[in-house]
PDB file of N, CA and C in Angstrom:
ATOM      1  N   UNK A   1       0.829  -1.183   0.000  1.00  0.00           N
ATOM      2  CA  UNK A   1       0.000   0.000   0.000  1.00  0.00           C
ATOM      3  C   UNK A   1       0.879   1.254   0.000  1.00  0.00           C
ATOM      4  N   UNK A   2       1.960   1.398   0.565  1.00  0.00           N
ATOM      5  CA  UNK A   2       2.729   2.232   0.925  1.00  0.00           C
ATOM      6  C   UNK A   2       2.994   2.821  -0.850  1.00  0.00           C
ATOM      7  N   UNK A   3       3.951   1.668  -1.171  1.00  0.00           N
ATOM      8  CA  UNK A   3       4.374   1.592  -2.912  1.00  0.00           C
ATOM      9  C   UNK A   3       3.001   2.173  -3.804  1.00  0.00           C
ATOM     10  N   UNK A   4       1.712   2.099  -3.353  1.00  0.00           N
ATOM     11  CA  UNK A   4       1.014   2.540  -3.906  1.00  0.00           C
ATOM     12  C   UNK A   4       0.669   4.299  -3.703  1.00  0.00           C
ATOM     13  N   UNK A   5       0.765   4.564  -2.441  1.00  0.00           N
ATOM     14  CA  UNK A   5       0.639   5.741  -1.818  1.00  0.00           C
ATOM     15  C   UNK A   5       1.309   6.529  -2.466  1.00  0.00           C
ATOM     16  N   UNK A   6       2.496   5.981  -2.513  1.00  0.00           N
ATOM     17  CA  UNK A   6       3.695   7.364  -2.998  1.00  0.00           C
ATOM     18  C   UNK A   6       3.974   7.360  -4.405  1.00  0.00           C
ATOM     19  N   UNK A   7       2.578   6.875  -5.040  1.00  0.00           N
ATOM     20  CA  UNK A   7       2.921   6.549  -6.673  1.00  0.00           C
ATOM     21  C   UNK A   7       1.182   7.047  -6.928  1.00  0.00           C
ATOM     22  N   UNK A   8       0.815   7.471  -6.240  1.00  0.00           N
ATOM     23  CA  UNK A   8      -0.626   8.133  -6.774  1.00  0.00           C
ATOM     24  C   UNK A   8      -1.111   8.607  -7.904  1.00  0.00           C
ATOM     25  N   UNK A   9       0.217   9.911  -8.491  1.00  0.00           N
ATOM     26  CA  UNK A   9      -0.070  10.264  -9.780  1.00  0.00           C
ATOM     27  C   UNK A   9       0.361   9.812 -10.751  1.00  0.00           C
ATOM     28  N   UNK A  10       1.148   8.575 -10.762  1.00  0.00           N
ATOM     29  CA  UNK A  10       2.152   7.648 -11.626  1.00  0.00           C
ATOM     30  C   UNK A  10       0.717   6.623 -12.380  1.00  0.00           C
ATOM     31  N   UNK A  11       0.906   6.215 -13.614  1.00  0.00           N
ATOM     32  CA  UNK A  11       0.032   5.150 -13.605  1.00  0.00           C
ATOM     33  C   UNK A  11       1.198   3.840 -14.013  1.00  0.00           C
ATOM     34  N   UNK A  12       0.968   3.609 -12.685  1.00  0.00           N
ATOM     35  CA  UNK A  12       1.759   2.248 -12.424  1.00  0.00           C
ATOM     36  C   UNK A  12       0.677   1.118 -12.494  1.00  0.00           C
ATOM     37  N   UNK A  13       1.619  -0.038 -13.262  1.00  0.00           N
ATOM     38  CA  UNK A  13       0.993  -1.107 -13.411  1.00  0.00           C
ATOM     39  C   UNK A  13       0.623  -2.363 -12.499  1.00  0.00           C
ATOM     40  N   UNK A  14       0.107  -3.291 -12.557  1.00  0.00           N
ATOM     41  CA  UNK A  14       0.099  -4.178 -11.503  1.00  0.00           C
ATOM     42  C   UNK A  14       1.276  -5.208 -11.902  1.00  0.00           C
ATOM     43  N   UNK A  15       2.052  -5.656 -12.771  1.00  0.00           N
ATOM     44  CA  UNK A  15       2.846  -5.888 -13.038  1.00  0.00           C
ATOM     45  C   UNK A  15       4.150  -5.417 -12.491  1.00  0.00           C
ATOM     46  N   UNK A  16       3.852  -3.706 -12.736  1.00  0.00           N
ATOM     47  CA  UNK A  16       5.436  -3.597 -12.212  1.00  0.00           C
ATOM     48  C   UNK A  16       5.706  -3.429 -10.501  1.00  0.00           C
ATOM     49  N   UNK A  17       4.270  -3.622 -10.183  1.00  0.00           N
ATOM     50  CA  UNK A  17       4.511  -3.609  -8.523  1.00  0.00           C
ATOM     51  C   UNK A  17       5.183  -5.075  -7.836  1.00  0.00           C
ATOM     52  N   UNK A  18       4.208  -6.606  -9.010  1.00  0.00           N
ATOM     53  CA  UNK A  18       4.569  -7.478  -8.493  1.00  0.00           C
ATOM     54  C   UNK A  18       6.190  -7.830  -8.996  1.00  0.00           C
ATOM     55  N   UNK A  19       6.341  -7.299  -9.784  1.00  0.00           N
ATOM     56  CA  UNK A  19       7.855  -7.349 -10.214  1.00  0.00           C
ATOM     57  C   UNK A  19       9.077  -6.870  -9.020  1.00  0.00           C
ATOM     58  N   UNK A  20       8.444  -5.369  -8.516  1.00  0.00           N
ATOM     59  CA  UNK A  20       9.446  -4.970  -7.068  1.00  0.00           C
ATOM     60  C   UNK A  20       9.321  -6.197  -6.227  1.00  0.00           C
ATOM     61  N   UNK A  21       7.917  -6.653  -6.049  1.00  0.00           N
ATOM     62  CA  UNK A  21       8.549  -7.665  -4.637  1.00  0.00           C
ATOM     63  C   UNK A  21       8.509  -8.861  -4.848  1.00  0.00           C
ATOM     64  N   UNK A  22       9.074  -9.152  -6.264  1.00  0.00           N
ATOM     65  CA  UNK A  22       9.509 -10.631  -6.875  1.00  0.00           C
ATOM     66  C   UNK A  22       8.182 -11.562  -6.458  1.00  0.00           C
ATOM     67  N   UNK A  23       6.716 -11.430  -7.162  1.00  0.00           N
ATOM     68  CA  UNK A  23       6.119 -12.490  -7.020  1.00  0.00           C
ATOM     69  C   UNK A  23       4.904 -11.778  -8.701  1.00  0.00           C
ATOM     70  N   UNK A  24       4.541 -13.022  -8.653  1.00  0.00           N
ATOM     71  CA  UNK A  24       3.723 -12.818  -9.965  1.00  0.00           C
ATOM     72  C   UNK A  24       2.477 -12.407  -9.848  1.00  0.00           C
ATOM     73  N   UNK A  25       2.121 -11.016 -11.074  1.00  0.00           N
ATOM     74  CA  UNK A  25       1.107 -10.716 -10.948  1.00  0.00           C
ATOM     75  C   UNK A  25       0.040 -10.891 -10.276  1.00  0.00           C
ATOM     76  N   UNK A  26      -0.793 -12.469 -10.226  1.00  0.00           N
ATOM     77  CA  UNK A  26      -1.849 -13.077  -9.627  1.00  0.00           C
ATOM     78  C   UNK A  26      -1.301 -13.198  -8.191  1.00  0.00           C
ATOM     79  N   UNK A  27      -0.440 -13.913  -7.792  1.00  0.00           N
ATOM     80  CA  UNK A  27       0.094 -14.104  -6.736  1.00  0.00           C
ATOM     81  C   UNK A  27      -0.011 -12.545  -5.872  1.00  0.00           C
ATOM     82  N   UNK A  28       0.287 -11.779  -6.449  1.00  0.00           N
ATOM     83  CA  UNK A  28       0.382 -10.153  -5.597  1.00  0.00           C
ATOM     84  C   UNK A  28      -0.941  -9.916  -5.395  1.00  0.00           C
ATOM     85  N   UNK A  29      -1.556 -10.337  -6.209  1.00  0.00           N
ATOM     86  CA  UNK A  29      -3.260  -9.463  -6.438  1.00  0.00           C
ATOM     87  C   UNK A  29      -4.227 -10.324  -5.154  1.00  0.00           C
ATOM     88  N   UNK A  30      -3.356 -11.664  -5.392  1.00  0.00           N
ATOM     89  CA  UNK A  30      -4.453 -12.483  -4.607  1.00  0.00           C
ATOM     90  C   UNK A  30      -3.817 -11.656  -3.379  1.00  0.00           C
ATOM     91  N   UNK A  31      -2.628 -12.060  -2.677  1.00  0.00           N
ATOM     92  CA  UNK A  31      -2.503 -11.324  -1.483  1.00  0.00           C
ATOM     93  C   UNK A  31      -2.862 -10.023  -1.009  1.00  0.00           C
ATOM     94  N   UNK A  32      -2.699  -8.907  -1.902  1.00  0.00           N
ATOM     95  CA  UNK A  32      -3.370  -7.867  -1.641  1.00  0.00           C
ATOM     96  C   UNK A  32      -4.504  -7.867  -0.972  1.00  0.00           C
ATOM     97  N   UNK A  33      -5.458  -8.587  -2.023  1.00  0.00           N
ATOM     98  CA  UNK A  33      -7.022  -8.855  -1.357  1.00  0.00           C
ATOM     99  C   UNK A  33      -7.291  -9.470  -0.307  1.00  0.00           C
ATOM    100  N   UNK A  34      -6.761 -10.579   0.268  1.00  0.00           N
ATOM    101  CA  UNK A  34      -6.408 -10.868   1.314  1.00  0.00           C
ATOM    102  C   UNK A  34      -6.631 -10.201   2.450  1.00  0.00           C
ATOM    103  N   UNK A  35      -4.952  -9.803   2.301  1.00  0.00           N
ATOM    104  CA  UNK A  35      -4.894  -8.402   3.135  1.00  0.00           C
ATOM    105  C   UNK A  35      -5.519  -7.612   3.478  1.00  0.00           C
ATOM    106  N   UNK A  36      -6.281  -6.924   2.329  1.00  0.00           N
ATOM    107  CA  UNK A  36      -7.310  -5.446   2.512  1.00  0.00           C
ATOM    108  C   UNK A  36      -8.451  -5.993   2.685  1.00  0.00           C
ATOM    109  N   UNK A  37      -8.925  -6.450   1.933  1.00  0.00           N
ATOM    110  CA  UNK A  37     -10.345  -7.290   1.511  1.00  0.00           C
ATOM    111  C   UNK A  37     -10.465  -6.159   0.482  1.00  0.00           C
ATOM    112  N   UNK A  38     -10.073  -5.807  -0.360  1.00  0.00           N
ATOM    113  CA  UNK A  38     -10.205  -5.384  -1.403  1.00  0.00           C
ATOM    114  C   UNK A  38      -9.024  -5.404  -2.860  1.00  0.00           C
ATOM    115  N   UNK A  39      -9.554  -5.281  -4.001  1.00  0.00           N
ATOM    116  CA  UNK A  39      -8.678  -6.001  -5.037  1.00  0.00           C
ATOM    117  C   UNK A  39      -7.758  -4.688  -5.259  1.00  0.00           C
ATOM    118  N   UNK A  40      -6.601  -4.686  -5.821  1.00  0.00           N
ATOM    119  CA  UNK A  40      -5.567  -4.078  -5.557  1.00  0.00           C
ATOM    120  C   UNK A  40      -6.079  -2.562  -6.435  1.00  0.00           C
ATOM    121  N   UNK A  41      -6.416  -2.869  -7.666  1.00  0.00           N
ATOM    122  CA  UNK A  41      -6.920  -1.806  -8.563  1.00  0.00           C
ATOM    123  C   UNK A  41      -8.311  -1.200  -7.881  1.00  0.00           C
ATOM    124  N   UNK A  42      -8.825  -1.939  -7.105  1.00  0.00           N
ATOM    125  CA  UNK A  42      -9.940  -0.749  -6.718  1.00  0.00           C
ATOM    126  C   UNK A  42      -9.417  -0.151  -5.002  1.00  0.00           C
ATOM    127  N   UNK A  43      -8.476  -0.451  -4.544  1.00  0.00           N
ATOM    128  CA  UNK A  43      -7.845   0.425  -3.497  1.00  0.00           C
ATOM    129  C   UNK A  43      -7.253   1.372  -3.769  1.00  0.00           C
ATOM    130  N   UNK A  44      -6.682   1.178  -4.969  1.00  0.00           N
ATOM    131  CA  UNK A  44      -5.567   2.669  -5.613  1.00  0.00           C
ATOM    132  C   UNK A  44      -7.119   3.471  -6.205  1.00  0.00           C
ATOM    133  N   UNK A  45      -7.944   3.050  -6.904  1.00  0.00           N
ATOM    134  CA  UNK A  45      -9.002   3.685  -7.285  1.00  0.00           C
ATOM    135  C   UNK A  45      -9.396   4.600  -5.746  1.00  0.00           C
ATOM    136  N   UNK A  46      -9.942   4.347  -4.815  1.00  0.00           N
ATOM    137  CA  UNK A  46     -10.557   4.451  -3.465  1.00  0.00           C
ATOM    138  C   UNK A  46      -9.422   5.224  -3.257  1.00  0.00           C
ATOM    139  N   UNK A  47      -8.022   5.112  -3.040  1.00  0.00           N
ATOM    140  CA  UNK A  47      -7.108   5.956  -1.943  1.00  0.00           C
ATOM    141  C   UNK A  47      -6.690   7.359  -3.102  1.00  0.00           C
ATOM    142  N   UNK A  48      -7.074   7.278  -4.521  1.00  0.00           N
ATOM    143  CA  UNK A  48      -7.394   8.467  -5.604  1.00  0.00           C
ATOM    144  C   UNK A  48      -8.026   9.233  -5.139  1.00  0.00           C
ATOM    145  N   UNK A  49      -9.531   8.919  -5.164  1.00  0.00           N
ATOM    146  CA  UNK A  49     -10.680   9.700  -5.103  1.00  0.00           C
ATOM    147  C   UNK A  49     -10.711  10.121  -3.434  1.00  0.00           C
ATOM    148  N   UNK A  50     -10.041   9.363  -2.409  1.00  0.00           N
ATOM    149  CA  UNK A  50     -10.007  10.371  -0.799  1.00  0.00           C
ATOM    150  C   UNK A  50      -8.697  11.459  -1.089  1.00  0.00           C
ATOM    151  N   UNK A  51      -7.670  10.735  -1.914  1.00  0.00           N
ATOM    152  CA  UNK A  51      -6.573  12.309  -1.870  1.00  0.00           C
ATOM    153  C   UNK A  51      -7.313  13.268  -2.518  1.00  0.00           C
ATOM    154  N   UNK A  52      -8.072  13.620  -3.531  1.00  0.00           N
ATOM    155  CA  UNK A  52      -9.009  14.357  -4.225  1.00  0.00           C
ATOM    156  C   UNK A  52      -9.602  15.063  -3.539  1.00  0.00           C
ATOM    157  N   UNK A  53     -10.831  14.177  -2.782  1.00  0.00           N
ATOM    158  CA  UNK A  53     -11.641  14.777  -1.680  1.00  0.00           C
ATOM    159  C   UNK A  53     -10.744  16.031  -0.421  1.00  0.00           C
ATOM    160  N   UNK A  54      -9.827  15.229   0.062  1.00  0.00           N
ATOM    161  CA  UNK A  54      -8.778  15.857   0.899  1.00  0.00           C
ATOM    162  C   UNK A  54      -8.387  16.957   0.304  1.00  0.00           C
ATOM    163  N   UNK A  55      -7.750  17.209  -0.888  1.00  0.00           N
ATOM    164  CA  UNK A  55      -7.269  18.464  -1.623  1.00  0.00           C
ATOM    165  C   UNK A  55      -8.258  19.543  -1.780  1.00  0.00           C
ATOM    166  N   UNK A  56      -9.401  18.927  -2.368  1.00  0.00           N
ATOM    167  CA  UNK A  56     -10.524  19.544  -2.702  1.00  0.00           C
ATOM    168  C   UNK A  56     -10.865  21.026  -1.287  1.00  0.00           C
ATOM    169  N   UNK A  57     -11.191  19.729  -0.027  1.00  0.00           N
ATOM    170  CA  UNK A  57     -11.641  20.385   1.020  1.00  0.00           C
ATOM    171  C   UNK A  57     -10.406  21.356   2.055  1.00  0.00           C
ATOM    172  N   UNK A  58      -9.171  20.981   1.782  1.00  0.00           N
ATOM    173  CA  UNK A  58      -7.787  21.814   2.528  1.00  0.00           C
ATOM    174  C   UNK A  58      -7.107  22.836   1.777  1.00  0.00           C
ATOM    175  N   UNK A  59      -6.791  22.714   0.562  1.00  0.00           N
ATOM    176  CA  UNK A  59      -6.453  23.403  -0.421  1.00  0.00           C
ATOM    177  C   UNK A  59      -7.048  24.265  -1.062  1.00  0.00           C
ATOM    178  N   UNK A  60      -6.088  25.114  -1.367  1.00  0.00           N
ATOM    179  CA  UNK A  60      -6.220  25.964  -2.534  1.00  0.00           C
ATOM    180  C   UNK A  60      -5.889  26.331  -3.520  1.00  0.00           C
ATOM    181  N   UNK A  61      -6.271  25.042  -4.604  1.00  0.00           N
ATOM    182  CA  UNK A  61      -5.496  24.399  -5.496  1.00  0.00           C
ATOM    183  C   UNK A  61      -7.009  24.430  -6.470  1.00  0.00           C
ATOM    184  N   UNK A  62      -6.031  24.324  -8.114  1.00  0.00           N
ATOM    185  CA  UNK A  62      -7.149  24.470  -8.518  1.00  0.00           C
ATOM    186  C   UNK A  62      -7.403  22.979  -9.205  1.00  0.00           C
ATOM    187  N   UNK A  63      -8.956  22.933  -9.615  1.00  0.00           N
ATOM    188  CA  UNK A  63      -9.245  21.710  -9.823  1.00  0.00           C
ATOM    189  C   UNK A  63      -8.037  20.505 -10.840  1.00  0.00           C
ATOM    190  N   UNK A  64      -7.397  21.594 -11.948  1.00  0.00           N
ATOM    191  CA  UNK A  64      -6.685  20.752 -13.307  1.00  0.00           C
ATOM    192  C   UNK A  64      -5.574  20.412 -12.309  1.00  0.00           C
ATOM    193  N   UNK A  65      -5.081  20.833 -11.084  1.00  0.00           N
ATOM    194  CA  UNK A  65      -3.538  20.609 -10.357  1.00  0.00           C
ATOM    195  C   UNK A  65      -4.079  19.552  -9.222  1.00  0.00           C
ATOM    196  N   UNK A  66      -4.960  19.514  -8.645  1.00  0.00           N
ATOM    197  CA  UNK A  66      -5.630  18.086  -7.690  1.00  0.00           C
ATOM    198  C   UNK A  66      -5.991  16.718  -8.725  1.00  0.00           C
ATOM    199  N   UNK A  67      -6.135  17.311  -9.697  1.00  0.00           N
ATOM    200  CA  UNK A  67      -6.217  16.113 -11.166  1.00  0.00           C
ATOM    201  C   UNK A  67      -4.922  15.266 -11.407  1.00  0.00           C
ATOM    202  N   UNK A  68      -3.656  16.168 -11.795  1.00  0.00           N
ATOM    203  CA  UNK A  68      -2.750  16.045 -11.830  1.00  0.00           C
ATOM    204  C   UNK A  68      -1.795  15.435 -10.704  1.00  0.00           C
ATOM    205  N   UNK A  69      -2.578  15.403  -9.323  1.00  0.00           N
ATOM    206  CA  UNK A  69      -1.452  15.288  -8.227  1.00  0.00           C
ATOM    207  C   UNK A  69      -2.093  14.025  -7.608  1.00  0.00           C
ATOM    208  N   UNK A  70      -3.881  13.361  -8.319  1.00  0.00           N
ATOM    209  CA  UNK A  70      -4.016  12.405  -7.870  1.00  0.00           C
ATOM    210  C   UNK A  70      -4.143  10.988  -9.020  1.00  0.00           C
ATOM    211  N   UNK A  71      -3.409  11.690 -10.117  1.00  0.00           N
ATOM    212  CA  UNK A  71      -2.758  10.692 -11.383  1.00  0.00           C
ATOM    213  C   UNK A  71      -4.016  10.694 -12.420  1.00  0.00           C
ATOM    214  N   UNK A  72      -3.524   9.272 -13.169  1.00  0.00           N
ATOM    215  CA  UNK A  72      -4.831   8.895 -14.282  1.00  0.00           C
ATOM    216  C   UNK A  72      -5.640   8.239 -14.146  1.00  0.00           C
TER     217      UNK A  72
END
C-alpha cells in the first residue's frame, strides 16, 4: 500500500509492482485482497478519489492541479 501511496499520480501497473517484490502478478493481487479485503486496482481507485476529496476540502489548489497530483 505504501508503494502505492507514494505513486498516486504515476500510472503504475500491476505488473510492475509485483515485479518490485519478486512475485507474480496473480500471486500479488491475490494477497493484496487478502490483506485489505479489497482487489488491488480498486484500493488505488478508493485511496485516488479520498486524496481528491482531501485536496478539494484543505487546499487551494485548482481543480486541473488536484487532477494532476491524484494521477490517471
Amino acid at each position: 500500500m505504501e508503494y502505492f501511496e507514494a505513486r498516486l499520480s504515476e500510472d503504475i501497473t500491476l505488473n510492475q509492482v509485483a515485479k518490485e517484490l519478486g512475485l507474480s502478478p496473480s500471486r500479488f493481487a491475490r494477497a493484496f485482497r487478502l490483506s485489505t479485503g479489497i482487489p488491488p486496482y480498486r484500493w488505488r481507485t478508493q485511496a485516488r478519489v479520498q486524496k481528491a476529496k482531501d485536496l478539494l476540502l484543505k487546499e487551494d489548489e485548482r481543480l486541473r492541479s488536484i487532477a494532476i497530483l491524484c494521477g490517471p
